[in-house]
N, C-alpha and C. Protein backbone atom coordinates (compact mmCIF):
# COMPACT_ATOMS: atom_id res chain seq x y z
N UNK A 1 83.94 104.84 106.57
CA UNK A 1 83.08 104.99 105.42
C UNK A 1 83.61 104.13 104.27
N UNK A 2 83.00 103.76 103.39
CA UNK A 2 82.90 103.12 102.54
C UNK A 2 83.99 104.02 101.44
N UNK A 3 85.11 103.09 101.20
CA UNK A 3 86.07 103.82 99.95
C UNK A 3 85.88 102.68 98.42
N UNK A 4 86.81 103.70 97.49
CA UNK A 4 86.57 103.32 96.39
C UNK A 4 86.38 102.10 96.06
N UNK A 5 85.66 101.18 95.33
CA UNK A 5 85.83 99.57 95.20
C UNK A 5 85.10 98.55 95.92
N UNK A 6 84.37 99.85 96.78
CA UNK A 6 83.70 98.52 98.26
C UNK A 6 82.12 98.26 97.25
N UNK A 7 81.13 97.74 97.35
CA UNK A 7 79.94 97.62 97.28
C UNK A 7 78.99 98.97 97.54
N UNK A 8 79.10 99.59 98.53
CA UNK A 8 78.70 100.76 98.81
C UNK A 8 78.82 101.97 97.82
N UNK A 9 80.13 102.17 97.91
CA UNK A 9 80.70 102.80 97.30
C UNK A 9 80.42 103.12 95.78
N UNK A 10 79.99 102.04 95.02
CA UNK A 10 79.67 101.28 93.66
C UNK A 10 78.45 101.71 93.61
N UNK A 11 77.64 101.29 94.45
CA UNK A 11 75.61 101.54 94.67
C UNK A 11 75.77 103.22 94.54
N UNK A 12 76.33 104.12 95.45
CA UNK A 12 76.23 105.38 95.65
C UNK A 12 76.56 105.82 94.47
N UNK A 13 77.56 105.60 93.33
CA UNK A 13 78.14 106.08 92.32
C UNK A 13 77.54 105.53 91.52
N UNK A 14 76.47 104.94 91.39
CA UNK A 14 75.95 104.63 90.40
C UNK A 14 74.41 105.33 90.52
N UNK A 15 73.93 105.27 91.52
CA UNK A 15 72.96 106.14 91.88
C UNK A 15 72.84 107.76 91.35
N UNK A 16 74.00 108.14 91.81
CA UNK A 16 74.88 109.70 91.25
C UNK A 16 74.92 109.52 89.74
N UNK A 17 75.60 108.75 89.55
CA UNK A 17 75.44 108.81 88.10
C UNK A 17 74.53 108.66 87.11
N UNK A 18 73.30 108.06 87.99
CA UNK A 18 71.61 108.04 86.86
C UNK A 18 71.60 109.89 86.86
N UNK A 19 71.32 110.18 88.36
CA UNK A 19 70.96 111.41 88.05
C UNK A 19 71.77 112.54 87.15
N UNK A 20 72.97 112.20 87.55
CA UNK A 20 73.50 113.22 85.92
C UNK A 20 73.01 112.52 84.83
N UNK A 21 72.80 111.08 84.43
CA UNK A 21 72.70 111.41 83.09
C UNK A 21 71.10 111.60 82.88
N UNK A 22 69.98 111.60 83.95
CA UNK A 22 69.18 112.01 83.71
C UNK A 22 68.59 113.76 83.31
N UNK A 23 69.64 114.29 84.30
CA UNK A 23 69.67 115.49 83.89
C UNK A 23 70.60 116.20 82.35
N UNK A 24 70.76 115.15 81.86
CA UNK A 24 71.46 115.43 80.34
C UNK A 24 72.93 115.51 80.35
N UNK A 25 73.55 115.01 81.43
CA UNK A 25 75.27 115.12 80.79
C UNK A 25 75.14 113.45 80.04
N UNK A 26 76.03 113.47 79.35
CA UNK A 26 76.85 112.36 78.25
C UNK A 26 77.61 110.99 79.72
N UNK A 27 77.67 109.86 79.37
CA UNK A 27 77.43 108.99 80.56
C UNK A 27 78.62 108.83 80.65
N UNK A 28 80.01 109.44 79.91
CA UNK A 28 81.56 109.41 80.64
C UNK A 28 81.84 110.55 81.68
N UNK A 29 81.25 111.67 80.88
CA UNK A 29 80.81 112.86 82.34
C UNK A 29 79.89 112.34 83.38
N UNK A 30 79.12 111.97 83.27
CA UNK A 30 78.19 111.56 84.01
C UNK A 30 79.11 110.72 85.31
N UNK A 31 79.75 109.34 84.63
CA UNK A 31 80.75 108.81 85.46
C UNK A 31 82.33 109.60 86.62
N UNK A 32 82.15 110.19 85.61
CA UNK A 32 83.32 111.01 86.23
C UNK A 32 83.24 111.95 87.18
N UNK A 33 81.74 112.49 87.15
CA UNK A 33 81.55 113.53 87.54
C UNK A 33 80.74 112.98 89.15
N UNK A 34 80.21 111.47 88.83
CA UNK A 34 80.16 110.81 90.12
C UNK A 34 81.13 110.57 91.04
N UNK A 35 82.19 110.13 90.34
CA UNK A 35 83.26 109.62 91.11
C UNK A 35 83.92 110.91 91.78
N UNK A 36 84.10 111.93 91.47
CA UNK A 36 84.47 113.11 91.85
C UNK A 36 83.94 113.58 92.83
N UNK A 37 82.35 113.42 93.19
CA UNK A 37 81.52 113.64 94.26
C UNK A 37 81.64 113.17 95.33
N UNK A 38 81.86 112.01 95.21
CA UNK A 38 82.22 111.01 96.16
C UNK A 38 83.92 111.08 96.89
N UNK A 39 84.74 111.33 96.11
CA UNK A 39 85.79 111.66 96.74
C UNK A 39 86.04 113.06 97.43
N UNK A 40 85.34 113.79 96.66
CA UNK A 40 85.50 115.09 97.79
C UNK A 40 85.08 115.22 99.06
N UNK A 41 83.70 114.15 99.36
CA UNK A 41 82.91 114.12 100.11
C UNK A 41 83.56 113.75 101.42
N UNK A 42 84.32 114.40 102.69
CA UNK A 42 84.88 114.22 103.43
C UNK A 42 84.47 112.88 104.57
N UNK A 43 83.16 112.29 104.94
CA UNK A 43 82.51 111.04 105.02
C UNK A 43 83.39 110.02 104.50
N UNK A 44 83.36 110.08 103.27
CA UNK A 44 83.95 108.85 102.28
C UNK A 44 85.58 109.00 102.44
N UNK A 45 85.96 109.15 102.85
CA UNK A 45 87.73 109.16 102.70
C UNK A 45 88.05 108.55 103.41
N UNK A 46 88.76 107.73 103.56
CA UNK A 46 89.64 106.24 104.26
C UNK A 46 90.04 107.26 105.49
N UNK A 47 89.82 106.21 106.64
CA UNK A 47 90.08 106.62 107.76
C UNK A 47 91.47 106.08 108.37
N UNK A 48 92.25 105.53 107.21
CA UNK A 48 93.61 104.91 107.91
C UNK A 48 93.56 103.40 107.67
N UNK A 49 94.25 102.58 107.51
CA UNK A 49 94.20 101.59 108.47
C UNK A 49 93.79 101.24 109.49
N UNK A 50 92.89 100.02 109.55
CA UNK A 50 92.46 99.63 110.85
C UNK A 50 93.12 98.57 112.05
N UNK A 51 93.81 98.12 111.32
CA UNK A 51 94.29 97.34 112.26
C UNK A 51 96.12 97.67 112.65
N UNK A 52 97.03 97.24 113.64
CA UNK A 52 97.98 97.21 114.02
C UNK A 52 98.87 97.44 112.35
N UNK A 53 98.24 95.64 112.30
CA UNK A 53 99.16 95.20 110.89
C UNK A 53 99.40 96.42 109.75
N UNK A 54 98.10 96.83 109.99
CA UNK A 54 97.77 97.86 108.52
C UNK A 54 98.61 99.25 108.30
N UNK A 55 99.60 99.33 109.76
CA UNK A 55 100.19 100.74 109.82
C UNK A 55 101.41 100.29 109.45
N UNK A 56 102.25 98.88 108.91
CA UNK A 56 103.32 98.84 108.82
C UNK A 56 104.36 97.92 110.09
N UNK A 57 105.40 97.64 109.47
CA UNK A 57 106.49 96.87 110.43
C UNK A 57 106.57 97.98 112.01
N UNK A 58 106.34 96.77 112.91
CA UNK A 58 106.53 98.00 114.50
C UNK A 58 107.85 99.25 114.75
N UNK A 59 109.18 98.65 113.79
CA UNK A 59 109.87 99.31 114.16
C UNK A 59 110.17 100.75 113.09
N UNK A 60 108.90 100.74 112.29
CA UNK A 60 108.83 101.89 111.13
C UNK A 60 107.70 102.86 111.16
N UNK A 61 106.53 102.37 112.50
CA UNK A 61 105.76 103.06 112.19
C UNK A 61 105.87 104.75 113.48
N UNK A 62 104.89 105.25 112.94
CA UNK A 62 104.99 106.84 113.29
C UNK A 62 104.59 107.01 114.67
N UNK A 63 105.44 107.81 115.37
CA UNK A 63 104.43 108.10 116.91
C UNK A 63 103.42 108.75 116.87
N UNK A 64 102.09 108.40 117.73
CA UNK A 64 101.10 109.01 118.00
C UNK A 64 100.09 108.90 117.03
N UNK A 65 100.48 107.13 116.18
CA UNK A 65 99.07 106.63 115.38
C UNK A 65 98.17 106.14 116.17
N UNK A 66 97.07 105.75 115.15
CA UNK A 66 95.89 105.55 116.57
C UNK A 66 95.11 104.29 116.44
C-alpha cells in the first residue's frame, strides 16, 4: 500500500481533508486529522522492505524475514 509521501497517499489525504473541512473543522485540524486516518488505517502501513537490499547487510539481518 501506498505510504506517507507516495502520490497516492497525497490524493487520499487530500481528498480526506476536503471533507473535514467541508464539514466545518479549521484546515490545520482538518490536515491532521487526515493524516491520522490514514496511518491508523492498517492497508496503508509499509509492508517492510521489498527487496533483499532493503533488509540490511547479509550478515546483520534477522532470521525468518521474508
Amino acid at each position: 500500500m501506498p505510504g506517507p509521501g507516495s502520490k497516492k497517499y497525497d490524493t487520499q489525504r487530500a481528498r480526506l481533508r476536503k471533507e473535514a473541512e467541508r464539514s466545518g473543522i479549521s484546515d490545520q485540524d482538518a490536515n491532521e486529522r487526515a493524516n491520522e486516518t490514514l496511518q491508523q488505517d492498517p492497508e496503508r502501513r509499509s509492508g517492510g522492505p521489498r527487496t533483499e537490499r532493503g533488509r540490511g547487510p547479509e550478515g546483520e539481518r534477522s532470521e525468518g524475514g521474508g
